[in-house]
C-alpha atoms as a PDB file:
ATOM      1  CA  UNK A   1       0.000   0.000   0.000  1.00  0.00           C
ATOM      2  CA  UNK A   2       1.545   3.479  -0.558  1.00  0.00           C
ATOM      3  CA  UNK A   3      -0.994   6.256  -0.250  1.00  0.00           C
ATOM      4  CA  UNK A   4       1.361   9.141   1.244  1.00  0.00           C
ATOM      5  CA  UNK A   5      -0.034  12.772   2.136  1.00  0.00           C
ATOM      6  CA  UNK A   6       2.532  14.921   3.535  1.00  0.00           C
ATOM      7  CA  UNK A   7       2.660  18.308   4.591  1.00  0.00           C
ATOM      8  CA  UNK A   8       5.679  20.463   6.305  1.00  0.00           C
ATOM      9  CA  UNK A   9       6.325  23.701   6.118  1.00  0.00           C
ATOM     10  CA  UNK A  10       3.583  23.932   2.382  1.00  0.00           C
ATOM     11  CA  UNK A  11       6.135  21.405   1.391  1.00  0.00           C
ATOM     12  CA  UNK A  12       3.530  18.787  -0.096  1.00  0.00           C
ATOM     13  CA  UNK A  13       4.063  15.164  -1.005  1.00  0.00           C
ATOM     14  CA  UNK A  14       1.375  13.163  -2.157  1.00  0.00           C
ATOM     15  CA  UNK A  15       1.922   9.312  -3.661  1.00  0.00           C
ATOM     16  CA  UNK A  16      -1.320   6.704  -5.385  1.00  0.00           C
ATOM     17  CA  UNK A  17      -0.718   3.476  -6.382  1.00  0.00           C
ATOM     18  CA  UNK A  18      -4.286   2.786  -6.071  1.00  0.00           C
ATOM     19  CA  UNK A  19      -3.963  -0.727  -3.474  1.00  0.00           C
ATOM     20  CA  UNK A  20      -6.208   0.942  -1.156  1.00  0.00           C
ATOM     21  CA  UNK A  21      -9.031   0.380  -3.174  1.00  0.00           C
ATOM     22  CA  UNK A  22     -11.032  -2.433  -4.358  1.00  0.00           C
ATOM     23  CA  UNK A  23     -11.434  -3.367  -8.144  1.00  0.00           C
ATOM     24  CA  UNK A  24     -14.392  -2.101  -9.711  1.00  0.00           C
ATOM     25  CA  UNK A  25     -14.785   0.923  -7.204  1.00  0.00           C
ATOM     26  CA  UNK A  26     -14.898   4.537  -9.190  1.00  0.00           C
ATOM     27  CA  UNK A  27     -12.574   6.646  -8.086  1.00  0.00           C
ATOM     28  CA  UNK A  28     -13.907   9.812  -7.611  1.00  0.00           C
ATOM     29  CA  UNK A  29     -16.800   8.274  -5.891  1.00  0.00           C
ATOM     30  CA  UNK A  30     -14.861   6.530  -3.096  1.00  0.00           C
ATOM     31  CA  UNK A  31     -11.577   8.348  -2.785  1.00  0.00           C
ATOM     32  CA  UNK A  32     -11.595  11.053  -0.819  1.00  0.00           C
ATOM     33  CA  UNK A  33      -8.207  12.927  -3.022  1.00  0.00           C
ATOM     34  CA  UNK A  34     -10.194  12.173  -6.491  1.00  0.00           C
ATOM     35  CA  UNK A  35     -12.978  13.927  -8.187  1.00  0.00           C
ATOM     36  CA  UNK A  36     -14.699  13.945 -11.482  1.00  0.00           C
ATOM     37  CA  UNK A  37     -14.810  16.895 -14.042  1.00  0.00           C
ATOM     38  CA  UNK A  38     -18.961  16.830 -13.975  1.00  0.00           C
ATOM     39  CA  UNK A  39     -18.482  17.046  -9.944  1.00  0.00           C
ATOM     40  CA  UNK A  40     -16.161  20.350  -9.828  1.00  0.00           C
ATOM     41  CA  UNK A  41     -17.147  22.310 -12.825  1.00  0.00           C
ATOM     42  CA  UNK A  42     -21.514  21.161 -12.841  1.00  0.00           C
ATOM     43  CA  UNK A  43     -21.715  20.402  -9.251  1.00  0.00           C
ATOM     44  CA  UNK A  44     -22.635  16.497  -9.487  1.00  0.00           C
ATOM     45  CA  UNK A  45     -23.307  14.086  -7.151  1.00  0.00           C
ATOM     46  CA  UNK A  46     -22.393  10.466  -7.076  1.00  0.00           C
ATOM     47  CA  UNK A  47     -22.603   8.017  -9.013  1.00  0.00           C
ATOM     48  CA  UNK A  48     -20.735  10.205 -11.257  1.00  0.00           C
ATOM     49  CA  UNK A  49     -21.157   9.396 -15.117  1.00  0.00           C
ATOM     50  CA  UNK A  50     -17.429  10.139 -15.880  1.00  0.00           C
ATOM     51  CA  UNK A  51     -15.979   8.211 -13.003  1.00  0.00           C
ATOM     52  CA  UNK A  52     -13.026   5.558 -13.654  1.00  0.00           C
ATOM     53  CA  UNK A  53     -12.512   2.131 -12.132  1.00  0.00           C
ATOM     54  CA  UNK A  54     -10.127   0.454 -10.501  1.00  0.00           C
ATOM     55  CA  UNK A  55      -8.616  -2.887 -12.488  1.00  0.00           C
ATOM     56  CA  UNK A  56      -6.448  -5.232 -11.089  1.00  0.00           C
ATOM     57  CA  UNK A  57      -5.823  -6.492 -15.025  1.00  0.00           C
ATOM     58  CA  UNK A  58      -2.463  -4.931 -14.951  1.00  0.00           C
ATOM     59  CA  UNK A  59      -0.123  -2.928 -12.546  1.00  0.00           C
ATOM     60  CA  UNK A  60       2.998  -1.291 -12.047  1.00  0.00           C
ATOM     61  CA  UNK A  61       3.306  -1.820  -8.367  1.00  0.00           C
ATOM     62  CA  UNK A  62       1.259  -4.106  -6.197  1.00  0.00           C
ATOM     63  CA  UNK A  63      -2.335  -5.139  -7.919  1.00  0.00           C
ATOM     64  CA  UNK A  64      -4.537  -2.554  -8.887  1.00  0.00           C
ATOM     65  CA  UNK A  65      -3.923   0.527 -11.417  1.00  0.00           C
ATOM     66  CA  UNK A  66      -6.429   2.990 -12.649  1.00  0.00           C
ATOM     67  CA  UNK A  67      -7.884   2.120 -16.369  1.00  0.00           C
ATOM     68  CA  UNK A  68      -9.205   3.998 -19.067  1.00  0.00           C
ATOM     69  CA  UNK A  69     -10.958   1.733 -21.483  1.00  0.00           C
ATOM     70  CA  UNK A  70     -11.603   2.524 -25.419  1.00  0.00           C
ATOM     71  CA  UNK A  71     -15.176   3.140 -25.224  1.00  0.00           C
ATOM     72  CA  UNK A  72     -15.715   3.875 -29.289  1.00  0.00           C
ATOM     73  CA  UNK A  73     -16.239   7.910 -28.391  1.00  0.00           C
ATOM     74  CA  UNK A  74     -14.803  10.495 -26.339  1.00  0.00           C
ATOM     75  CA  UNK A  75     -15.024   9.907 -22.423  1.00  0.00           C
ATOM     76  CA  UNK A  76     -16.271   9.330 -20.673  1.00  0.00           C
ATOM     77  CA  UNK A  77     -14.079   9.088 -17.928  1.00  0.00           C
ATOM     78  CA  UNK A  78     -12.707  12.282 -17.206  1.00  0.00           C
ATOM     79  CA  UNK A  79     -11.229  12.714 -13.194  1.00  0.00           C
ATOM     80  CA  UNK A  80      -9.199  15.113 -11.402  1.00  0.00           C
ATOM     81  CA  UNK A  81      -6.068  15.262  -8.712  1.00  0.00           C
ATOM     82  CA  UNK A  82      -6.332  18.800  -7.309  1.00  0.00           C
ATOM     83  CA  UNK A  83      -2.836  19.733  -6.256  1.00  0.00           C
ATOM     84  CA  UNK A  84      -3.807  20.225  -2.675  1.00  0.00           C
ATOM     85  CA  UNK A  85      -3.852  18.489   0.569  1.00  0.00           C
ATOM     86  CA  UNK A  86      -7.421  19.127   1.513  1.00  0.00           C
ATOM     87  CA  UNK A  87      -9.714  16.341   1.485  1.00  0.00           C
ATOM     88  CA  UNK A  88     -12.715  15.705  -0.568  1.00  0.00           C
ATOM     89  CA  UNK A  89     -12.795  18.820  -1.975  1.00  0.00           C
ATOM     90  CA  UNK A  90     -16.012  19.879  -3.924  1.00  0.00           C
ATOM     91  CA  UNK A  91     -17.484  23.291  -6.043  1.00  0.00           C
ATOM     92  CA  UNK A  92     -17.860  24.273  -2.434  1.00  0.00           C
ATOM     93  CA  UNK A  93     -14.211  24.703  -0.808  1.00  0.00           C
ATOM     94  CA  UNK A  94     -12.294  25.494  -4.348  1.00  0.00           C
ATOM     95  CA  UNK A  95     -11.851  28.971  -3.356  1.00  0.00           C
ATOM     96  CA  UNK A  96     -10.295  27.807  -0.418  1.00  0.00           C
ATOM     97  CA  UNK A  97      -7.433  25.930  -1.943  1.00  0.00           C
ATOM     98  CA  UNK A  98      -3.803  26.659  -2.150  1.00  0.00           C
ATOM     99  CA  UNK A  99      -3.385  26.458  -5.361  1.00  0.00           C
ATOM    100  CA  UNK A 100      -2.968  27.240  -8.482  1.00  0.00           C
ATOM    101  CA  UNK A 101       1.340  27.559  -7.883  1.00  0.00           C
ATOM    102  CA  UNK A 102       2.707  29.697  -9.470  1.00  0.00           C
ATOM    103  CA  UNK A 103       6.338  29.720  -7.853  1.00  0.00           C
ATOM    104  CA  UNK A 104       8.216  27.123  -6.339  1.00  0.00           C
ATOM    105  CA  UNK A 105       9.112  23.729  -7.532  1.00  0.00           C
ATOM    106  CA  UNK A 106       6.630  21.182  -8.352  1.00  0.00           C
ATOM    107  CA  UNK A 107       7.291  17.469  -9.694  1.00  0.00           C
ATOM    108  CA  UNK A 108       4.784  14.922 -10.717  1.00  0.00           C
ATOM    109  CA  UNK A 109       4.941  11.413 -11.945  1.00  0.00           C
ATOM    110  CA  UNK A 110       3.166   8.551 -12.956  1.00  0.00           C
ATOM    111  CA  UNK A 111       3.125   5.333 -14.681  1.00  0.00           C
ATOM    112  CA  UNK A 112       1.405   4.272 -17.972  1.00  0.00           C
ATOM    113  CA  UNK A 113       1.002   1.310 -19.707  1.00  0.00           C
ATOM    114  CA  UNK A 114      -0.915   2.139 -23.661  1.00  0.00           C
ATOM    115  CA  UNK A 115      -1.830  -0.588 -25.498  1.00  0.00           C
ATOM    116  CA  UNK A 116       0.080  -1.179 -28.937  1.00  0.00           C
ATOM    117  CA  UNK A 117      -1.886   1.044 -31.854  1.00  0.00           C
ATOM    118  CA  UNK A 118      -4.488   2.955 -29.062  1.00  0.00           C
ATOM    119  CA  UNK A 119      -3.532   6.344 -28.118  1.00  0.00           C
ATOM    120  CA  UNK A 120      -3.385   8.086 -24.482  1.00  0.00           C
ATOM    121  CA  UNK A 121      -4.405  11.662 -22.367  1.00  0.00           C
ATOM    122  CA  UNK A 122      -3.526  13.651 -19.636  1.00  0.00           C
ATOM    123  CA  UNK A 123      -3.636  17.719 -19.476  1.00  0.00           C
ATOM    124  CA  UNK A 124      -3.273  20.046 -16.057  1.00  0.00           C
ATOM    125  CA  UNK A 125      -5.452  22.879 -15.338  1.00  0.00           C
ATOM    126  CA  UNK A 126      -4.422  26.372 -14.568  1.00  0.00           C
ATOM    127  CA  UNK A 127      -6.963  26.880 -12.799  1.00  0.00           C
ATOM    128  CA  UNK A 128      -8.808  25.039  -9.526  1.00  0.00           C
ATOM    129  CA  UNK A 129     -12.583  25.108 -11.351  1.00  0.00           C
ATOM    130  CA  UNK A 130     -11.561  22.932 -14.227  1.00  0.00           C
ATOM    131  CA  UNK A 131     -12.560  24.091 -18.304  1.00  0.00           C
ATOM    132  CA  UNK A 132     -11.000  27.385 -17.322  1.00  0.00           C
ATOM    133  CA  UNK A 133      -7.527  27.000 -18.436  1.00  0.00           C
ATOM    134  CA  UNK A 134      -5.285  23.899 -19.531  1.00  0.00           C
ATOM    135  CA  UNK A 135      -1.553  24.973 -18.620  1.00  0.00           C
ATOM    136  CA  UNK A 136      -0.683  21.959 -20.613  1.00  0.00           C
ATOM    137  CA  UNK A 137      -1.935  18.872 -22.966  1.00  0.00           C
ATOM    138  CA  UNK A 138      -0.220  16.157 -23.361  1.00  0.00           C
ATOM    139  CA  UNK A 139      -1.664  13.648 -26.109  1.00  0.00           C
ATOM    140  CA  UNK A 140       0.112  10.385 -26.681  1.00  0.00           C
ATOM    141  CA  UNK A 141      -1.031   9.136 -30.143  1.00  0.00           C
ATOM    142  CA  UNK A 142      -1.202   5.961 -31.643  1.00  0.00           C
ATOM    143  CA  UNK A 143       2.219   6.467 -33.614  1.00  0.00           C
ATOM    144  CA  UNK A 144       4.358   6.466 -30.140  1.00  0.00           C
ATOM    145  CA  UNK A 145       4.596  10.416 -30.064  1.00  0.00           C
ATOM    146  CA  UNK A 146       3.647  12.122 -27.405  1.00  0.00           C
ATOM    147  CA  UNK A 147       2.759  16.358 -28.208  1.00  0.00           C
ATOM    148  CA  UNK A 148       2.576  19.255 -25.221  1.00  0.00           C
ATOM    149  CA  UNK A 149       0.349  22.251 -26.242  1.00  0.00           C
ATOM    150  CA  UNK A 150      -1.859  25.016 -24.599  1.00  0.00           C
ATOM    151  CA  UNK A 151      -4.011  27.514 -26.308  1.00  0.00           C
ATOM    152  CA  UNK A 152      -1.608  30.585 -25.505  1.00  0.00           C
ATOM    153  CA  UNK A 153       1.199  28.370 -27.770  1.00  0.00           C
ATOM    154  CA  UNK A 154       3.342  26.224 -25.838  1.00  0.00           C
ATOM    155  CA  UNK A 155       4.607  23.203 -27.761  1.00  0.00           C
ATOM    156  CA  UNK A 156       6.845  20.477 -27.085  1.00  0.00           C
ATOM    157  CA  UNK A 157       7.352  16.721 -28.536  1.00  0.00           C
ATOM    158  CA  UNK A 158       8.610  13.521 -26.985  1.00  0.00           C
ATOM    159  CA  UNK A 159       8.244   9.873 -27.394  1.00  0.00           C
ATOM    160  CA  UNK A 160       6.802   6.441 -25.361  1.00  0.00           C
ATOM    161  CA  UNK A 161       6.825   2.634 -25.562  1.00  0.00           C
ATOM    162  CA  UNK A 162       3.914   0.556 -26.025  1.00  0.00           C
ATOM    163  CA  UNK A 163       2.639  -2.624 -24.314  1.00  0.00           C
ATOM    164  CA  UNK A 164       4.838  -1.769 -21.208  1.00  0.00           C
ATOM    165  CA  UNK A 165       4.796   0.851 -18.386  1.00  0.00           C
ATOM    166  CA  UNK A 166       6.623   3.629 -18.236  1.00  0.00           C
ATOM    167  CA  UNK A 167       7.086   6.459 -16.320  1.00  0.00           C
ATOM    168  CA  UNK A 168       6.233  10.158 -16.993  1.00  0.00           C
ATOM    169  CA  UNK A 169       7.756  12.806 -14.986  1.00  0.00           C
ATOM    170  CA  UNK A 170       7.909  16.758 -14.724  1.00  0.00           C
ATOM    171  CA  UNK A 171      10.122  18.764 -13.141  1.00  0.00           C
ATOM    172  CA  UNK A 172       9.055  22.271 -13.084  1.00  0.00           C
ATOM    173  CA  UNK A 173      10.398  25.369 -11.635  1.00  0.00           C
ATOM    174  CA  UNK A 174       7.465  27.707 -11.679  1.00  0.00           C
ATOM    175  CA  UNK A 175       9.475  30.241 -10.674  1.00  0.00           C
ATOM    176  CA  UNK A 176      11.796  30.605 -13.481  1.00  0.00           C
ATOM    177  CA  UNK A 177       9.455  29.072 -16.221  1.00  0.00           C
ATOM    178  CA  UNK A 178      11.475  26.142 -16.679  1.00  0.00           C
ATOM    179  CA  UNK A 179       9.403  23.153 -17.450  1.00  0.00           C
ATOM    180  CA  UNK A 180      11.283  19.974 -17.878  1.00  0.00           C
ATOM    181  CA  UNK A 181       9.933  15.932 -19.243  1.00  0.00           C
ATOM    182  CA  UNK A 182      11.705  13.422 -18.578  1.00  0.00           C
ATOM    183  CA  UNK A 183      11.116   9.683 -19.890  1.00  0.00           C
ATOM    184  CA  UNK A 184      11.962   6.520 -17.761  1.00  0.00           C
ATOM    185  CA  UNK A 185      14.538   8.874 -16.294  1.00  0.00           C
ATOM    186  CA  UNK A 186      15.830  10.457 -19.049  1.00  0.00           C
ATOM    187  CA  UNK A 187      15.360  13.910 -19.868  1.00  0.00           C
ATOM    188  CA  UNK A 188      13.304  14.897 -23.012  1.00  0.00           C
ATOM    189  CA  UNK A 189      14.411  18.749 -23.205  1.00  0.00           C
ATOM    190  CA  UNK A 190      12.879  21.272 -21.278  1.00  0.00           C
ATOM    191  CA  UNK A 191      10.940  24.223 -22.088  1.00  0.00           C
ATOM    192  CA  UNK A 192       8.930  27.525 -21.275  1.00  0.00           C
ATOM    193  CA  UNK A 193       5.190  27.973 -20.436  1.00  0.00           C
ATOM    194  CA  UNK A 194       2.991  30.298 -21.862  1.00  0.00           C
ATOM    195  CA  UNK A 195       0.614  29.757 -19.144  1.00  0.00           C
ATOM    196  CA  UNK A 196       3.131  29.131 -16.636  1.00  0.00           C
ATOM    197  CA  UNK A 197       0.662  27.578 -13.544  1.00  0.00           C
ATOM    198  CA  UNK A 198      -0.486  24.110 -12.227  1.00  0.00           C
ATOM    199  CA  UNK A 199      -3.717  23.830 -10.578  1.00  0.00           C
ATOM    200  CA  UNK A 200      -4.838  19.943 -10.879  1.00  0.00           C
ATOM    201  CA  UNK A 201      -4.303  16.615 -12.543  1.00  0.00           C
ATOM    202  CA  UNK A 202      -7.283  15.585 -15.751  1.00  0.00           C
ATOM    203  CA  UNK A 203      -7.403  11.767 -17.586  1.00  0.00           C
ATOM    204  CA  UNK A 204      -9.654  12.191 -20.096  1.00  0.00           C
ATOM    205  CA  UNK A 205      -9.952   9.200 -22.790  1.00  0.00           C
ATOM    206  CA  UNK A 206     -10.400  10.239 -26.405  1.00  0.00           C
ATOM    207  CA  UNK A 207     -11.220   8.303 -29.278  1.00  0.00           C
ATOM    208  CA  UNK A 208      -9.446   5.512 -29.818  1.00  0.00           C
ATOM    209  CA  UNK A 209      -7.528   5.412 -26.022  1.00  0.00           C
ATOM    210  CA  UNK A 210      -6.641   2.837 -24.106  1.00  0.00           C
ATOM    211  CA  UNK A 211      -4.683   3.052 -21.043  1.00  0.00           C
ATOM    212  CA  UNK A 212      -4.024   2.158 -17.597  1.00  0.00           C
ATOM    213  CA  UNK A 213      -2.194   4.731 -15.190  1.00  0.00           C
ATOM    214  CA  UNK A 214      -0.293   3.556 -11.395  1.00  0.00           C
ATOM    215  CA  UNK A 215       1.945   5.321  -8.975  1.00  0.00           C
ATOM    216  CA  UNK A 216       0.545   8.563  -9.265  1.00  0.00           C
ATOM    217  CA  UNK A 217       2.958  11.208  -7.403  1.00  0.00           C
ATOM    218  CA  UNK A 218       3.607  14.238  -6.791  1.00  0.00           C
ATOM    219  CA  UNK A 219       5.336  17.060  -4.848  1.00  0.00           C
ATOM    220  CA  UNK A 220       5.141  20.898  -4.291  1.00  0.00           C
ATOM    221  CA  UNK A 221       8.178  22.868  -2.359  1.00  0.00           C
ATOM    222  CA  UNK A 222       7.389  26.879  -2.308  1.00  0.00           C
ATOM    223  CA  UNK A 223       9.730  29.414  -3.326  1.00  0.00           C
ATOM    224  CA  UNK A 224      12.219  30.573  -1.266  1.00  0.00           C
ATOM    225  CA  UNK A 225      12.413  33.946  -1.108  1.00  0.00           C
ATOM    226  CA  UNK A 226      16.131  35.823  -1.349  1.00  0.00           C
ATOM    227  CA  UNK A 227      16.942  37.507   2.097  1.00  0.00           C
ATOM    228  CA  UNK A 228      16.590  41.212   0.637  1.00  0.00           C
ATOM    229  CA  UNK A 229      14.227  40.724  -2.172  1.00  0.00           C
ATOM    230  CA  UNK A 230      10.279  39.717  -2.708  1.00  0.00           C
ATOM    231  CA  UNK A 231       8.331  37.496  -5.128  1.00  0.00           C
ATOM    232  CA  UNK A 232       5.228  36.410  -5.409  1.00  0.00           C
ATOM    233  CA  UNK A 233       4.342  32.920  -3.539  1.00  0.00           C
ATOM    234  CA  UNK A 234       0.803  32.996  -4.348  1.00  0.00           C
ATOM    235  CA  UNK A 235      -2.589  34.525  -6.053  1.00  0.00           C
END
């Protein structure tokens, strides 16, 4: 099991590999760090109709990992990490959330498994209502290419395996606008972001995805501000 909140200082550390639950539960429904796009932008209740289940078909660690099925159409599951240690958050307490960051250094991680020929999804919001702004998209097509893009013009390019997990990491130093990918380990170049914020975590499944995702981590340590100088922590 490895479920790890941590919080010292605003220095946040948060870990999923799912072995908490039980297969077949919807995530957003009975975990109290997930929710579903219908539940924080409409104000749903459960059962939500773009939940995602747990599946103990395949994993990176332990038994169960999160999976996002080819349904024939977009969605629809479509759920959310929020970047913040409060607990079951809802369209009531967004306001009250620490983020979006926008300085500091934030990582996050996780491990996918596509099937061969199927495609993949994952974008972060800007913002902490979700459909206002996507600081980044990151679409893994069916060719082994993965493209980064926003609406204000970032872009960015990398590639992934098929038919085995891998892992997918970000380094980024919000405070200097230096967003970096790395691969297994290995860094894929780094670059600048027009919309230079990180609010949450979105898997979406469009047509023709298929995907599992495990070991879901990541970690938030502020700024540190230089003994005679001033910069902005927070908005």
């Amino acid at each position: 099991l490895l479920l790890v909140v941590s919080v010292n200082a605003q220095h946040i550390t948060f870990c999923e590999d799912f072995e908490s639950l039980t297969v077949g539960d919807p995530i957003a429904e009975t975990s109290k760090y997930w929710n579903s796009w219908d539940e924080l932008m409409n104000g749903a209740t459960a059962p939500f109709i773009d939940d995602a289940l747990i599946s103990s078909f395949i994993a990176s660690s332990g038994v169960n990992s999160l999976y996002f099925p080819d349904n024939g159409a977009a969605g629809p599951e479509d759920i959310l990490l929020m970047f913040d240690t409060i607990q079951n958050i809802t369209q009531a307490n967004l306001s009250s959330l620490s983020t979006p960051y926008v300085a500091g250094d934030f990582t996050f991680s996780q491990m996918m498994y596509v099937r061969g020929g199927m495609g993949a999804y994952l974008n972060f919001q800007a913002e902490n209502t979700p459909g206002v702004s996507w600081a980044l998209e990151v679409a893994f097509d069916n060719s082994g290419n993965i493209t980064m893009s926003n609406t204000s013009g970032t872009s960015f390019n990398a590639q992934f395996p098929f038919d085995q997990w891998f892992e997918i990491k970000f380094e980024i130093d919000l405070s200097n606008n230096n967003w970096e990918v790395l691969i297994d380990g290995i860094s894929q170049g780094s670059f600048a972001n027009s919309i230079n914020k990180i609010a949450s975590l979105d898997l979406y499944t469009r047509i023709g995805d298929e995907f599992y995702v495990d070991d879901v981590c990541y970690e938030y340590i502020p700024a540190t501000l230089p003994a005679n100088n001033g910069q902005v922590s927070n908005i």
